[in-house]
PDB file of N, CA and C in Angstrom:
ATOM      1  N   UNK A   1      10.715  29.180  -9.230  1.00  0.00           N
ATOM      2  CA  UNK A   1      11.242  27.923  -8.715  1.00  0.00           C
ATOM      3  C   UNK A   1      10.287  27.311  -7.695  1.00  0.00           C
ATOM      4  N   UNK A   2       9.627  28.135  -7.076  1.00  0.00           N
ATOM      5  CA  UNK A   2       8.751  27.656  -5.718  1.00  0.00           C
ATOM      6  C   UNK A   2       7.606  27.062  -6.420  1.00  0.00           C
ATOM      7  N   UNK A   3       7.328  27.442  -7.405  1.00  0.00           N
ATOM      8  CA  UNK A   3       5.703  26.970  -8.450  1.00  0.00           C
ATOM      9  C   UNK A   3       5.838  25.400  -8.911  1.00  0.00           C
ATOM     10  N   UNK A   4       7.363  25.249  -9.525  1.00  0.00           N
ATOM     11  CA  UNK A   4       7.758  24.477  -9.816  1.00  0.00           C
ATOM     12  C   UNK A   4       7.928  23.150  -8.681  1.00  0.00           C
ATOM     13  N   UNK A   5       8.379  23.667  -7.472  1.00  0.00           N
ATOM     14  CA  UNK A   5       8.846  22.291  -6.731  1.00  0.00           C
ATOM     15  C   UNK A   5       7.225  22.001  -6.226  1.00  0.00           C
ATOM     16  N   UNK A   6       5.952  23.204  -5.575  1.00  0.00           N
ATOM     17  CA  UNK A   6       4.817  23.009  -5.591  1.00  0.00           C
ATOM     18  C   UNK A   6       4.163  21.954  -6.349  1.00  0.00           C
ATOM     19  N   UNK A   7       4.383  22.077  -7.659  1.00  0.00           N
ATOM     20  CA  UNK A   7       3.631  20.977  -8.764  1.00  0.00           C
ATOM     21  C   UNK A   7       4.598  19.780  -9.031  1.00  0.00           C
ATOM     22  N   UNK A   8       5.502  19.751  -8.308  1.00  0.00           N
ATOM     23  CA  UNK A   8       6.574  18.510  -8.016  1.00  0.00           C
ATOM     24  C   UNK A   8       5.454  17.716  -7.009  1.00  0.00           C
ATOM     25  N   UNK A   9       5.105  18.624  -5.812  1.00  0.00           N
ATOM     26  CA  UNK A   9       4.219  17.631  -5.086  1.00  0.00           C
ATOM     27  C   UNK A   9       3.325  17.200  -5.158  1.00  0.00           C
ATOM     28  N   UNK A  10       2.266  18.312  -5.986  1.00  0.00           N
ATOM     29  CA  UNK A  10       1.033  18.036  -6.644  1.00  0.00           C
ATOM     30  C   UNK A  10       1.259  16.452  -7.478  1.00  0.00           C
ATOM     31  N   UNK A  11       2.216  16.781  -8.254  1.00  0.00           N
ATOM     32  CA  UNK A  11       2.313  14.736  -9.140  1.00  0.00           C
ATOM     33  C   UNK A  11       2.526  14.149  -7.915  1.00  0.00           C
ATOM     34  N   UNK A  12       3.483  14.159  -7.332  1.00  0.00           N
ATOM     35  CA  UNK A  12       3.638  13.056  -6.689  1.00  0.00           C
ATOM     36  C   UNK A  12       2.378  12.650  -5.655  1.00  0.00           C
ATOM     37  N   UNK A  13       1.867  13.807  -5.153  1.00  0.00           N
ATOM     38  CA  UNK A  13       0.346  13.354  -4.392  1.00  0.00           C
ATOM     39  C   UNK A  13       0.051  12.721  -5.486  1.00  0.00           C
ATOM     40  N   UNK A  14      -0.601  13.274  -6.128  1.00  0.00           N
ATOM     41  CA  UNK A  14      -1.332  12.461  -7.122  1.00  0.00           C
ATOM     42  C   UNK A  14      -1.280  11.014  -7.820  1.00  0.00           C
ATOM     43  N   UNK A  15       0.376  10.333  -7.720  1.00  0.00           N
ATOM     44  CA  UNK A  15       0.437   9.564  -8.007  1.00  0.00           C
ATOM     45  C   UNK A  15       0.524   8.737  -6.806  1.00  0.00           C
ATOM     46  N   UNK A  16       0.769   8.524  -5.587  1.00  0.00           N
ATOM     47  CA  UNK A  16       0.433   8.064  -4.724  1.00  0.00           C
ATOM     48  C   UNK A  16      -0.800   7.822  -5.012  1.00  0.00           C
ATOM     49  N   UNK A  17      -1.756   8.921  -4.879  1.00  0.00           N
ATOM     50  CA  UNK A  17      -3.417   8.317  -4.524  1.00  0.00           C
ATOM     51  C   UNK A  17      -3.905   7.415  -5.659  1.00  0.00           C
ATOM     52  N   UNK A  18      -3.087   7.458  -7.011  1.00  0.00           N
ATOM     53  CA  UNK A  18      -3.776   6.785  -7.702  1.00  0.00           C
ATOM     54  C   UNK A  18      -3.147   5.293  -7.292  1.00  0.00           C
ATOM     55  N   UNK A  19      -2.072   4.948  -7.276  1.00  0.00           N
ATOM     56  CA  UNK A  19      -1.185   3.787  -6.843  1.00  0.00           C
ATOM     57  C   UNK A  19      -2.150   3.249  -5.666  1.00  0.00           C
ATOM     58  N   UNK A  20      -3.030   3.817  -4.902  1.00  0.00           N
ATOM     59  CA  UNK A  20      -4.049   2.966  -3.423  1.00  0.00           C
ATOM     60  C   UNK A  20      -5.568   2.710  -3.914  1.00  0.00           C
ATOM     61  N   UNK A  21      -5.994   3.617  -5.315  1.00  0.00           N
ATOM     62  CA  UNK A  21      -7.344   3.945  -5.442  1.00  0.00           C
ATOM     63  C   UNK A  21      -7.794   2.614  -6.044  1.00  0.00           C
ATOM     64  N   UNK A  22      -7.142   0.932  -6.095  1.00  0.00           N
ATOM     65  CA  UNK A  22      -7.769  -0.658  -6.729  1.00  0.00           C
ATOM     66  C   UNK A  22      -8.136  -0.822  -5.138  1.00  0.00           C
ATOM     67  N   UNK A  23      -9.608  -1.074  -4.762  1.00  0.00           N
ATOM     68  CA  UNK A  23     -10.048  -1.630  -4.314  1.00  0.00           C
ATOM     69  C   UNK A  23      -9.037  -2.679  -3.155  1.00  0.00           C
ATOM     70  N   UNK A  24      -8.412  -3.882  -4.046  1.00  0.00           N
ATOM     71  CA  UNK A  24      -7.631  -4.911  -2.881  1.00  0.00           C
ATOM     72  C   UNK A  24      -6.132  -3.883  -3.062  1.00  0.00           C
ATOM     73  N   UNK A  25      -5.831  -2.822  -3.335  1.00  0.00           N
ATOM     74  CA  UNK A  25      -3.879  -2.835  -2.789  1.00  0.00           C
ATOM     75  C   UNK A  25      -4.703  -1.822  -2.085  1.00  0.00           C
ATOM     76  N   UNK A  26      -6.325  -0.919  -1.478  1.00  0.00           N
ATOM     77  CA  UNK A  26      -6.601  -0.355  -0.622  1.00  0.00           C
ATOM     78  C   UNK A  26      -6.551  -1.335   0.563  1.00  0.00           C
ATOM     79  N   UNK A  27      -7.274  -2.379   0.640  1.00  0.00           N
ATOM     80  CA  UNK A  27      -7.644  -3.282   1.616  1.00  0.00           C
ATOM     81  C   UNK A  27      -6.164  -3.849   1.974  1.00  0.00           C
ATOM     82  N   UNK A  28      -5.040  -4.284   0.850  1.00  0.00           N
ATOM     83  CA  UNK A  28      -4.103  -4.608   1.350  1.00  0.00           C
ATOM     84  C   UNK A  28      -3.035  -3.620   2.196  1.00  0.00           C
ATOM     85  N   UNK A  29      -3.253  -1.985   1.644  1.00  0.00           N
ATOM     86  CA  UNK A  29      -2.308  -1.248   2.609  1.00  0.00           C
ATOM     87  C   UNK A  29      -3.135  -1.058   4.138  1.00  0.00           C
ATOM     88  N   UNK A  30      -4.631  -1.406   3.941  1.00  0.00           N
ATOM     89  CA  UNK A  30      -5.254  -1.286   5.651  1.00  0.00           C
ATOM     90  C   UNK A  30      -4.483  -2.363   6.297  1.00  0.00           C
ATOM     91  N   UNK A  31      -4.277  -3.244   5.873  1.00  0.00           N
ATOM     92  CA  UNK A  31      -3.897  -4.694   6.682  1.00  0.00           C
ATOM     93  C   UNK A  31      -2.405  -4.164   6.898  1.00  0.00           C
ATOM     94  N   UNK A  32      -1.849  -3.283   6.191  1.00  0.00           N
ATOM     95  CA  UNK A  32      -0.013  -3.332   6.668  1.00  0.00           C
ATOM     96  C   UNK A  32      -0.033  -2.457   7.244  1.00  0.00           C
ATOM     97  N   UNK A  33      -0.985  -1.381   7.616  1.00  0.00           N
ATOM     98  CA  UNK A  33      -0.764  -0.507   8.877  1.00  0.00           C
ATOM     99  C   UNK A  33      -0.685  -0.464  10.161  1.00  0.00           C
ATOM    100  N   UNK A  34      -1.048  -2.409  10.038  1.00  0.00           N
ATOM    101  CA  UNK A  34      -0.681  -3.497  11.057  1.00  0.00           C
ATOM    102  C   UNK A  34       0.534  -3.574  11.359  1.00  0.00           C
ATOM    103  N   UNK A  35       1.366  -3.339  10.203  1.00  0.00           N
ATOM    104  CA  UNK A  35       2.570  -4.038  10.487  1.00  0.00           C
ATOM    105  C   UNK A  35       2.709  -4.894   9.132  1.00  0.00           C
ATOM    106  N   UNK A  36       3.891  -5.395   9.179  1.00  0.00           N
ATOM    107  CA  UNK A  36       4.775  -6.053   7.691  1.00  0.00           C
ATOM    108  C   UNK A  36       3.850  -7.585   7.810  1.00  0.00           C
ATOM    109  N   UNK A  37       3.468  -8.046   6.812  1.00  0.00           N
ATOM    110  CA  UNK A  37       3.035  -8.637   6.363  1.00  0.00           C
ATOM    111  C   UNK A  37       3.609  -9.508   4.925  1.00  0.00           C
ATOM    112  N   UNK A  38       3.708 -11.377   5.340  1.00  0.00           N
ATOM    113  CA  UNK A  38       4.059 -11.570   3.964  1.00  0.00           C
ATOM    114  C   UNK A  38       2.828 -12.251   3.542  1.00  0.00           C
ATOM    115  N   UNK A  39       3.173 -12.358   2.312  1.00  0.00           N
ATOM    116  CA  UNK A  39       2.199 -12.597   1.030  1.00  0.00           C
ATOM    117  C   UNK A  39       1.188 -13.687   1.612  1.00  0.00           C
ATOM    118  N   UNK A  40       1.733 -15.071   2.422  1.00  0.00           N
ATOM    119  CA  UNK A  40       0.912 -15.833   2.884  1.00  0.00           C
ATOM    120  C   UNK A  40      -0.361 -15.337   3.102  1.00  0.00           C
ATOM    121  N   UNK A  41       0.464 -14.208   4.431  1.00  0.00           N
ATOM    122  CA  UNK A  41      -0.920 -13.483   5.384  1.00  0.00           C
ATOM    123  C   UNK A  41      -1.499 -12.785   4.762  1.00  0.00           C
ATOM    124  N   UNK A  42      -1.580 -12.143   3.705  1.00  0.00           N
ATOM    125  CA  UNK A  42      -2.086 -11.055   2.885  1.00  0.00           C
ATOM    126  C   UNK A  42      -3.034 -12.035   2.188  1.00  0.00           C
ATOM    127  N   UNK A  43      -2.790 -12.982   1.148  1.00  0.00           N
ATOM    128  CA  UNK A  43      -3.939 -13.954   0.792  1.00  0.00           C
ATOM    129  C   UNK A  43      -4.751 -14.167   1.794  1.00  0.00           C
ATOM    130  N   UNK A  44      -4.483 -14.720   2.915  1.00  0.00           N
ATOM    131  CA  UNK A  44      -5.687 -14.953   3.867  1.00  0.00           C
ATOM    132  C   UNK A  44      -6.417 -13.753   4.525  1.00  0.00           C
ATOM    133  N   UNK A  45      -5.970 -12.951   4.361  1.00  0.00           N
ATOM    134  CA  UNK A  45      -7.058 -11.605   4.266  1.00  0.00           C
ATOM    135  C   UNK A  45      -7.371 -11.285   3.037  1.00  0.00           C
ATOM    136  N   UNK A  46      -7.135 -11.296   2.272  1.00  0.00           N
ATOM    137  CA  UNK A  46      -7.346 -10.806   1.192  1.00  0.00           C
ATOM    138  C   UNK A  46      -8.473 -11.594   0.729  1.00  0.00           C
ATOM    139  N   UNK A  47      -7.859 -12.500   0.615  1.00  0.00           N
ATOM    140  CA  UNK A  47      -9.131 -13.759  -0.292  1.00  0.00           C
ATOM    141  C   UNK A  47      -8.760 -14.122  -1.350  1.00  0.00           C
ATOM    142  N   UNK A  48      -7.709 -13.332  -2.066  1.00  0.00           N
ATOM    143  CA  UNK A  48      -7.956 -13.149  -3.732  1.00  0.00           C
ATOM    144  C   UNK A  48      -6.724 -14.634  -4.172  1.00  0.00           C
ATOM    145  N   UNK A  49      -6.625 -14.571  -5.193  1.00  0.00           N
ATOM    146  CA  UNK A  49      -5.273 -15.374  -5.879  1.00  0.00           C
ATOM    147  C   UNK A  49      -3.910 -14.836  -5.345  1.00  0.00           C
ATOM    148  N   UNK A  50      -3.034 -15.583  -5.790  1.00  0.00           N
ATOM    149  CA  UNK A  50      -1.732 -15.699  -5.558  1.00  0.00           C
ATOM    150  C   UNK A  50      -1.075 -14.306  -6.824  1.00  0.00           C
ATOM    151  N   UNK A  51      -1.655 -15.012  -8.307  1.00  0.00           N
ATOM    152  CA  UNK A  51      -0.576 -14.115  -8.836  1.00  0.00           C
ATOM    153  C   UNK A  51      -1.829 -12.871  -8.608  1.00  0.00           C
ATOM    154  N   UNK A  52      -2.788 -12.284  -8.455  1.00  0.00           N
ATOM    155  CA  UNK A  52      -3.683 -11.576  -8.612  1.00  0.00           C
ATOM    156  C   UNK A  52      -2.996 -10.400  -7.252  1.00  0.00           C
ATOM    157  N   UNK A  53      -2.902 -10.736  -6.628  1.00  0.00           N
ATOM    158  CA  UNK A  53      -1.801 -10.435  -5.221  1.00  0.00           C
ATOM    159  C   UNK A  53      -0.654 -10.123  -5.521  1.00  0.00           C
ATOM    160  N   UNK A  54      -0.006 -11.065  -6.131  1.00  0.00           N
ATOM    161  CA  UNK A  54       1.528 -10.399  -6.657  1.00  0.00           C
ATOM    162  C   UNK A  54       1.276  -9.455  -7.521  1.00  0.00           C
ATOM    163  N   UNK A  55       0.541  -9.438  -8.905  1.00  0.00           N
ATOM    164  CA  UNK A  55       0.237  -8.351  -9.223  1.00  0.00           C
ATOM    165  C   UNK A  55       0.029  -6.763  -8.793  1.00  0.00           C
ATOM    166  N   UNK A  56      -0.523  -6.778  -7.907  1.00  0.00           N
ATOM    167  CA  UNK A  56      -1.052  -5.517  -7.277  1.00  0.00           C
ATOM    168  C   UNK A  56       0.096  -5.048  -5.962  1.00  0.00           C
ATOM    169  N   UNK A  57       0.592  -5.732  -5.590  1.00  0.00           N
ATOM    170  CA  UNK A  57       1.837  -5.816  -4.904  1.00  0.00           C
ATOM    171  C   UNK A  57       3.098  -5.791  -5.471  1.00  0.00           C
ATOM    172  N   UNK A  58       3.510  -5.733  -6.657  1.00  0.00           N
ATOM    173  CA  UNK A  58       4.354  -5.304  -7.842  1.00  0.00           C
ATOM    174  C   UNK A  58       4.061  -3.679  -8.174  1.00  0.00           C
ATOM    175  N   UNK A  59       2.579  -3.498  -8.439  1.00  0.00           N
ATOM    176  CA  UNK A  59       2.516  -1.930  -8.645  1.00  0.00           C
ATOM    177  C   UNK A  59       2.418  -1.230  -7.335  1.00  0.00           C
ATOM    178  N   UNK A  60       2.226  -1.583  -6.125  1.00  0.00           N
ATOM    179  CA  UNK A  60       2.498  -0.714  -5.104  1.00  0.00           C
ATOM    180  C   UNK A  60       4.101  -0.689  -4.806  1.00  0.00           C
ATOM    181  N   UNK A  61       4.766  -1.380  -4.877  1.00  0.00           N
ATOM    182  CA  UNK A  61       6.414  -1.633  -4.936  1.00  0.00           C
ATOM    183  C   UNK A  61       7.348  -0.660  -5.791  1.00  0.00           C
ATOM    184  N   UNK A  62       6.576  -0.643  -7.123  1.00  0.00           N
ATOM    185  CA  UNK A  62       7.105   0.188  -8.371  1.00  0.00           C
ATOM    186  C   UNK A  62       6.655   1.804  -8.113  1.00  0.00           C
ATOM    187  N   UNK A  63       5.493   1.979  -7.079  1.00  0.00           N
ATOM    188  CA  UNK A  63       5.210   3.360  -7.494  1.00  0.00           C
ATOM    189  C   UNK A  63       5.626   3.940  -6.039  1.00  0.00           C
ATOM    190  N   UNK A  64       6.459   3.149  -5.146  1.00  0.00           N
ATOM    191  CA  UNK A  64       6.970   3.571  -3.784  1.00  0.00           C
ATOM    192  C   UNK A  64       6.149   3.224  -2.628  1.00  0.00           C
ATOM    193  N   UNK A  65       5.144   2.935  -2.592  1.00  0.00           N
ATOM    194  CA  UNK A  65       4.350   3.121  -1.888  1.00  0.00           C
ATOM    195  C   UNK A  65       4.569   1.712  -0.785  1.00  0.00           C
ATOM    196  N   UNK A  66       5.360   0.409  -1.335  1.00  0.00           N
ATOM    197  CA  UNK A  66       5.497  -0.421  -0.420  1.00  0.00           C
ATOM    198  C   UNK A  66       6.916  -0.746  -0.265  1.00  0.00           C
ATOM    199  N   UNK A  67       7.315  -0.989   0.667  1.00  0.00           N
ATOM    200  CA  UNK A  67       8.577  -1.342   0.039  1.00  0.00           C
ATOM    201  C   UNK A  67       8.343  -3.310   0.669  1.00  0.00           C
ATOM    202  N   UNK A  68       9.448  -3.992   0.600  1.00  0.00           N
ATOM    203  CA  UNK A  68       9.456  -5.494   1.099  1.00  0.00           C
ATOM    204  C   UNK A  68      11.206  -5.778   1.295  1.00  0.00           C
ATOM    205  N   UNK A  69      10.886  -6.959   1.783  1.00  0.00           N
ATOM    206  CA  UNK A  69      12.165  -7.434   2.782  1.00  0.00           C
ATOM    207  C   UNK A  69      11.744  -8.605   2.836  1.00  0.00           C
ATOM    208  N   UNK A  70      13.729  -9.829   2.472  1.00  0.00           N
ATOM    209  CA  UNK A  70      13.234 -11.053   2.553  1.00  0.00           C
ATOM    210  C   UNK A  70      13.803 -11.203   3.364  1.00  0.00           C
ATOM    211  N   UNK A  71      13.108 -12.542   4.131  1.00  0.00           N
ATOM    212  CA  UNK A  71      13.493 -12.767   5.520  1.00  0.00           C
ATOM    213  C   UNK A  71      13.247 -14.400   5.487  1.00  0.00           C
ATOM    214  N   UNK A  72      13.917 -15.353   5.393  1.00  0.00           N
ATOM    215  CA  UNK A  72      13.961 -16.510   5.666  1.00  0.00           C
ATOM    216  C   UNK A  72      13.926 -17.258   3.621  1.00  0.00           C
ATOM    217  N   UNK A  73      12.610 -17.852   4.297  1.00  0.00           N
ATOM    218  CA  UNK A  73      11.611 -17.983   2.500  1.00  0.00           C
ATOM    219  C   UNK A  73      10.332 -17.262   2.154  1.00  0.00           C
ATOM    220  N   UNK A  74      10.306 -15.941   3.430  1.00  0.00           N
ATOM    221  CA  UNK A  74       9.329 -15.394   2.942  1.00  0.00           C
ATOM    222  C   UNK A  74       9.765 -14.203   2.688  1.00  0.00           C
ATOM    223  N   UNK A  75       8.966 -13.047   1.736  1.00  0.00           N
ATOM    224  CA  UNK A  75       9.048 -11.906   2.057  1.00  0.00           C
ATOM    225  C   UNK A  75       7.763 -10.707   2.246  1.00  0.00           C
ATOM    226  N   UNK A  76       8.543  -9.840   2.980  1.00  0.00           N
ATOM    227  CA  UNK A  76       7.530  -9.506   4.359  1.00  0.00           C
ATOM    228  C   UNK A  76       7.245  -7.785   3.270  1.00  0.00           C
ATOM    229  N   UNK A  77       6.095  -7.515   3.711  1.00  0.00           N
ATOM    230  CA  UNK A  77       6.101  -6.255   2.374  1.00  0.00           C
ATOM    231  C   UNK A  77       5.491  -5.547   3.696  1.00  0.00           C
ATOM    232  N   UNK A  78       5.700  -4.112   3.450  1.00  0.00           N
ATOM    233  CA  UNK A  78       5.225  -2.963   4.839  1.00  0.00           C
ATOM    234  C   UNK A  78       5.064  -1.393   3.775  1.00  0.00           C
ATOM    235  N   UNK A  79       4.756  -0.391   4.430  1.00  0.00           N
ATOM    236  CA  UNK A  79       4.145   0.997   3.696  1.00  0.00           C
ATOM    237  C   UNK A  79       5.834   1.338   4.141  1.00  0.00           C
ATOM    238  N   UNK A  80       5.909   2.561   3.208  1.00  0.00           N
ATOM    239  CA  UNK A  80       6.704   2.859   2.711  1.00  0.00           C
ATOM    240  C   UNK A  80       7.713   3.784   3.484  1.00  0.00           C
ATOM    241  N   UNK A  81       6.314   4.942   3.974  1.00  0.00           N
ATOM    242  CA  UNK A  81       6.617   5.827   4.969  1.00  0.00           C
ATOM    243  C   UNK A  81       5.354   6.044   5.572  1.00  0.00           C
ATOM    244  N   UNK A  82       5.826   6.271   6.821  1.00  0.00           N
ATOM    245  CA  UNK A  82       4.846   6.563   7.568  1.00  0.00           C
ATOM    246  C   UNK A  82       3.757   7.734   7.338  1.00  0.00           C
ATOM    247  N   UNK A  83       3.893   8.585   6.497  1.00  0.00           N
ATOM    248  CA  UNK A  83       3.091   9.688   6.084  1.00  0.00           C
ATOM    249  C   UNK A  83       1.725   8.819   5.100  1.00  0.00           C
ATOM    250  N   UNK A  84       2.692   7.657   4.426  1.00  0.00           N
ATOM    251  CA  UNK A  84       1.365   6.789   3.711  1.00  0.00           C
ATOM    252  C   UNK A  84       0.223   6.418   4.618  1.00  0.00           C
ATOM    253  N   UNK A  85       1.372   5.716   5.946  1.00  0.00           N
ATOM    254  CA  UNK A  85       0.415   5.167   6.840  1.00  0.00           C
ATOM    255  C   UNK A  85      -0.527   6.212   7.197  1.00  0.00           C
ATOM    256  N   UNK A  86      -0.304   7.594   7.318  1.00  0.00           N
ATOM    257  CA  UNK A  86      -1.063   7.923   8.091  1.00  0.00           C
ATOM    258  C   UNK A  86      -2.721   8.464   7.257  1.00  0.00           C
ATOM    259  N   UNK A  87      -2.306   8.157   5.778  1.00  0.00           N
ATOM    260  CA  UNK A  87      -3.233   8.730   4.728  1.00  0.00           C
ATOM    261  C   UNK A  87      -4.412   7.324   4.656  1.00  0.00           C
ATOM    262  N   UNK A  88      -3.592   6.393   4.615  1.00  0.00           N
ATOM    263  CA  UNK A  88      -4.353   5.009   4.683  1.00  0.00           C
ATOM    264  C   UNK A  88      -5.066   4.856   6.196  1.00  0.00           C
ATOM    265  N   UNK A  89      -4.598   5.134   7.191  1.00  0.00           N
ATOM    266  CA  UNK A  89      -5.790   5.349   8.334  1.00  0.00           C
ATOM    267  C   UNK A  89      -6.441   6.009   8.577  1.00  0.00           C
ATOM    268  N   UNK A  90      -6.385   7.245   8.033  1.00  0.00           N
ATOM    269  CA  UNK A  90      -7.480   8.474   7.706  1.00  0.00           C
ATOM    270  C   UNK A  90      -8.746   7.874   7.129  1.00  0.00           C
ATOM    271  N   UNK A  91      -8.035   7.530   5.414  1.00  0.00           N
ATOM    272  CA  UNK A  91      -9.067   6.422   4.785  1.00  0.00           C
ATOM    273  C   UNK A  91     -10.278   5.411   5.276  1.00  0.00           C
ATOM    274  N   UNK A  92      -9.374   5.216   6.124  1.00  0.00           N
ATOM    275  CA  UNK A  92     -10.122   3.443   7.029  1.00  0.00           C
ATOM    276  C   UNK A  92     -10.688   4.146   7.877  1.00  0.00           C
ATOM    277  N   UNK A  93     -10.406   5.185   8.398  1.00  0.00           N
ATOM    278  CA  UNK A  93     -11.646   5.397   9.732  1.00  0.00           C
ATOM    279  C   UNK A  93     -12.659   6.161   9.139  1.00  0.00           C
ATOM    280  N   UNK A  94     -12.359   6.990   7.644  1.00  0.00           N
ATOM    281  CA  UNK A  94     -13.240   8.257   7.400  1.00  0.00           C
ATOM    282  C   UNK A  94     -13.981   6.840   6.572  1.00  0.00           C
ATOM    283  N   UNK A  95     -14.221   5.878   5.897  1.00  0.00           N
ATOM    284  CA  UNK A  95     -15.040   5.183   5.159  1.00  0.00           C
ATOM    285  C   UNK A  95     -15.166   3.860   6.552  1.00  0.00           C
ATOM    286  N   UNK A  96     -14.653   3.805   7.627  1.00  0.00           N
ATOM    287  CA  UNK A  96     -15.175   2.518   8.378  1.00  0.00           C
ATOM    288  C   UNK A  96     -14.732   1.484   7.801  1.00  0.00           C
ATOM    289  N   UNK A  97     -13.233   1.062   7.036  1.00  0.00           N
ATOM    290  CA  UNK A  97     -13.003  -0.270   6.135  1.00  0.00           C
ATOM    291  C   UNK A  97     -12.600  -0.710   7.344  1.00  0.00           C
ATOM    292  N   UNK A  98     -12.475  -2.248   7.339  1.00  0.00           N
ATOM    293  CA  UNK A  98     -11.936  -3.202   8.316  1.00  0.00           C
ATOM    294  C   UNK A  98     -11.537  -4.390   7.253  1.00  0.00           C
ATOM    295  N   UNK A  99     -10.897  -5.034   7.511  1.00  0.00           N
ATOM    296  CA  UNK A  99     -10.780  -6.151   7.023  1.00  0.00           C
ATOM    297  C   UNK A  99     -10.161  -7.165   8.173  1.00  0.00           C
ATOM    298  N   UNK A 100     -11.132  -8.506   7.542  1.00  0.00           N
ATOM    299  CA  UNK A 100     -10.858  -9.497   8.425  1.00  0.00           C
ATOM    300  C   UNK A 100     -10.203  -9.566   9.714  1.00  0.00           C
TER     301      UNK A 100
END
């Protein structure tokens, strides 16, 4: 039973890291370790398109890794749990990413 719940975590690591390993939903979870962020602010760091953004913000949503909250007419998207956060600032300081 212990082998079993072991390789329970093994996938799920694993699918986490693959869910951060596109380039912009990396750059976009550095920017939410800021804090919740909606889509506006995320384009203007980001740079990229609108649906190109929703895209990649749909598969971090679906694989847990973000969750979001609407709040007025916007909605505000943030990491999931803090254990993400703390894998995504590891990231950013062990490679030096910054964004904008």
């Amino acid at each position: 039973m212990e082998k079993r719940n072991e390789n329970k975590r093994y996938i799920a690591a694993s699918h986490n890291l693959r869910s951060i390993s596109h380039p912009l939903r990396l750059a976009v979870l550095c920017e939410l370790t800021k804090g919740p962020r909606n889509v506006t602010e995320l384009l203007s760091v980001t740079g990229v398109s609108q649906p190109n953004l929703s895209q990649h913000l749909a598969k971090l949503r679906m694989s847990g890794v973000v969750t979001n909250e609407r709040r007025n007419q916007h909605v505000y998207y943030s990491i999931a749990s803090p254990t993400i956060t703390e894998v995504i600032k590891n990231i950013r300081d062990i490679y030096k990413l910054s964004i904008k």
